[in-house]
Structures are given as structure tokens and as C-alpha cells.
C-alpha atoms as a PDB file:
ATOM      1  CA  UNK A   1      19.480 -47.475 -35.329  1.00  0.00           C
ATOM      2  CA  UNK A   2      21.899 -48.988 -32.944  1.00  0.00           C
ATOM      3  CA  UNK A   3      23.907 -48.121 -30.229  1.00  0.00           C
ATOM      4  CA  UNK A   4      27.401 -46.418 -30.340  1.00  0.00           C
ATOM      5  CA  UNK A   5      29.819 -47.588 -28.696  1.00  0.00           C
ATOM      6  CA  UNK A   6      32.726 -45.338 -27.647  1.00  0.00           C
ATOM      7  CA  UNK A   7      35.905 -45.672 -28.851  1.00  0.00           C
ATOM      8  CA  UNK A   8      38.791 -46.371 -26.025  1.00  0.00           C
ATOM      9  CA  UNK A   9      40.163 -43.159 -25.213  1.00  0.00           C
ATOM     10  CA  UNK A  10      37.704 -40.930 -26.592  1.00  0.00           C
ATOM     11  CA  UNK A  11      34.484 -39.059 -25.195  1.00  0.00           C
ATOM     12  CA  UNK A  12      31.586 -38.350 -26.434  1.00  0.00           C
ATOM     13  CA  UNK A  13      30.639 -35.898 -23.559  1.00  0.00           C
ATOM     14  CA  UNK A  14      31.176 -32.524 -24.085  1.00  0.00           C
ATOM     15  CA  UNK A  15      31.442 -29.887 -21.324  1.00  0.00           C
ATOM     16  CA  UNK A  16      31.436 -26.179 -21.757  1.00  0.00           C
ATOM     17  CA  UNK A  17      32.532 -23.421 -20.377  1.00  0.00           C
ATOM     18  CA  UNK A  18      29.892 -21.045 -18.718  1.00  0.00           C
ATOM     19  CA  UNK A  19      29.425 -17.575 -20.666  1.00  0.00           C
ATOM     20  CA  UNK A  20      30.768 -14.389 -18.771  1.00  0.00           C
ATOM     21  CA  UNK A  21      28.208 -11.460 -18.703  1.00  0.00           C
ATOM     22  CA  UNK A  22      29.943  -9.605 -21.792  1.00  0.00           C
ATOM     23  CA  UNK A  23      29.025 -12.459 -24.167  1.00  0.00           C
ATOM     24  CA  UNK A  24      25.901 -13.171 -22.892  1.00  0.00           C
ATOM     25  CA  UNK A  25      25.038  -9.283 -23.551  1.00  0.00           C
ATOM     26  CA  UNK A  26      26.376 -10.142 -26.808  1.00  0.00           C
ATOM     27  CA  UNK A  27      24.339 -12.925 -27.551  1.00  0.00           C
ATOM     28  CA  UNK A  28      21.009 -11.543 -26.548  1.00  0.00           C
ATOM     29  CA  UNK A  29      21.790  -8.037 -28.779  1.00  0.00           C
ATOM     30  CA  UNK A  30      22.538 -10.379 -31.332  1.00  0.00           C
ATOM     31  CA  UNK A  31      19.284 -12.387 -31.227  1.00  0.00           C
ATOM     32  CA  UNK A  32      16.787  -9.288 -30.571  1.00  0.00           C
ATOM     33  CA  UNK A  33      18.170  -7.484 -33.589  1.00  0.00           C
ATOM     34  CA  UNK A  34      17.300 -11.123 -35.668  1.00  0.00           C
ATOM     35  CA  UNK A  35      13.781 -10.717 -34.485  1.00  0.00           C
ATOM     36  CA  UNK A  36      13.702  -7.403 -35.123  1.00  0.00           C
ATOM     37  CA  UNK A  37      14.995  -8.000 -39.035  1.00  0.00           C
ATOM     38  CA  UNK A  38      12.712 -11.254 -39.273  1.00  0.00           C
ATOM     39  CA  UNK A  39       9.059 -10.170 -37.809  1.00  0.00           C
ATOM     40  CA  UNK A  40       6.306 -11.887 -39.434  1.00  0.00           C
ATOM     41  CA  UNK A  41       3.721  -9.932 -40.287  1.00  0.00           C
ATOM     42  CA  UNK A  42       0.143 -11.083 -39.972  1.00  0.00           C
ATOM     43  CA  UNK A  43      -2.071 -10.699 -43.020  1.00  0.00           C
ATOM     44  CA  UNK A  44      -5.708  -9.896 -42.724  1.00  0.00           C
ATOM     45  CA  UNK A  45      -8.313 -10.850 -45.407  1.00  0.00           C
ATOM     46  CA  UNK A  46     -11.551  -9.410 -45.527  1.00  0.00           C
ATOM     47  CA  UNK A  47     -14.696 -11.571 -44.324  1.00  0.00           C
ATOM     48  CA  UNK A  48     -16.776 -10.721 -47.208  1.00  0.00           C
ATOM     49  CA  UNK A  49     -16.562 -11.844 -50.669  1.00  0.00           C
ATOM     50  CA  UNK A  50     -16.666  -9.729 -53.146  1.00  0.00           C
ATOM     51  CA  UNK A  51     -18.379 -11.025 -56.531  1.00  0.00           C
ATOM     52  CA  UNK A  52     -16.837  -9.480 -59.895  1.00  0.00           C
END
């Protein structure tokens, strides 16, 4: 890969804007409701074989 160079008059850098406290509530409710939909569940085998 090689280098980029940037074009005259345009930047690559971007800059946002800080969240307020409303959408950073937002954003957390958002992401502990995806956990709570997507938990992975652990499945246990049993230790001893059992012969047919």
C-alpha cells in the first residue's frame, strides 16, 4: 500500500462534535438492550461418555 496524498483543498481529518447527555443516555439504552437480545449462552457437556 502507499501513501495518500491529500488533495488541495480537501481534509481528510474529521472532527466531531461532543455528544450532549440526552444522546449519550440514548446510546448506552440502545447498546444494553443489544446485549440483552444477543447473550450467548454457554453450553455444558457432560464429562462422561456414555457408550450405546
Amino acid at each position: 500500500m502507499g501513501f495518500i496524498k491529500e488533495p488541495k483543498g480537501v481534509d481528510f481529518v474529521i472532527q466531531s462534535e461532543p455528544l450532549t447527555d440526552e444522546e449519550r443516555k440514548e446510546i448506552s439504552k440502545h447498546i444494553a438492550a443489544y446485549k440483552k437480545r444477543n447473550k450467548k449462552t454457554v453450553n455444558t457437556r457432560s464429562k462422561t461418555k456414555q457408550h450405546s
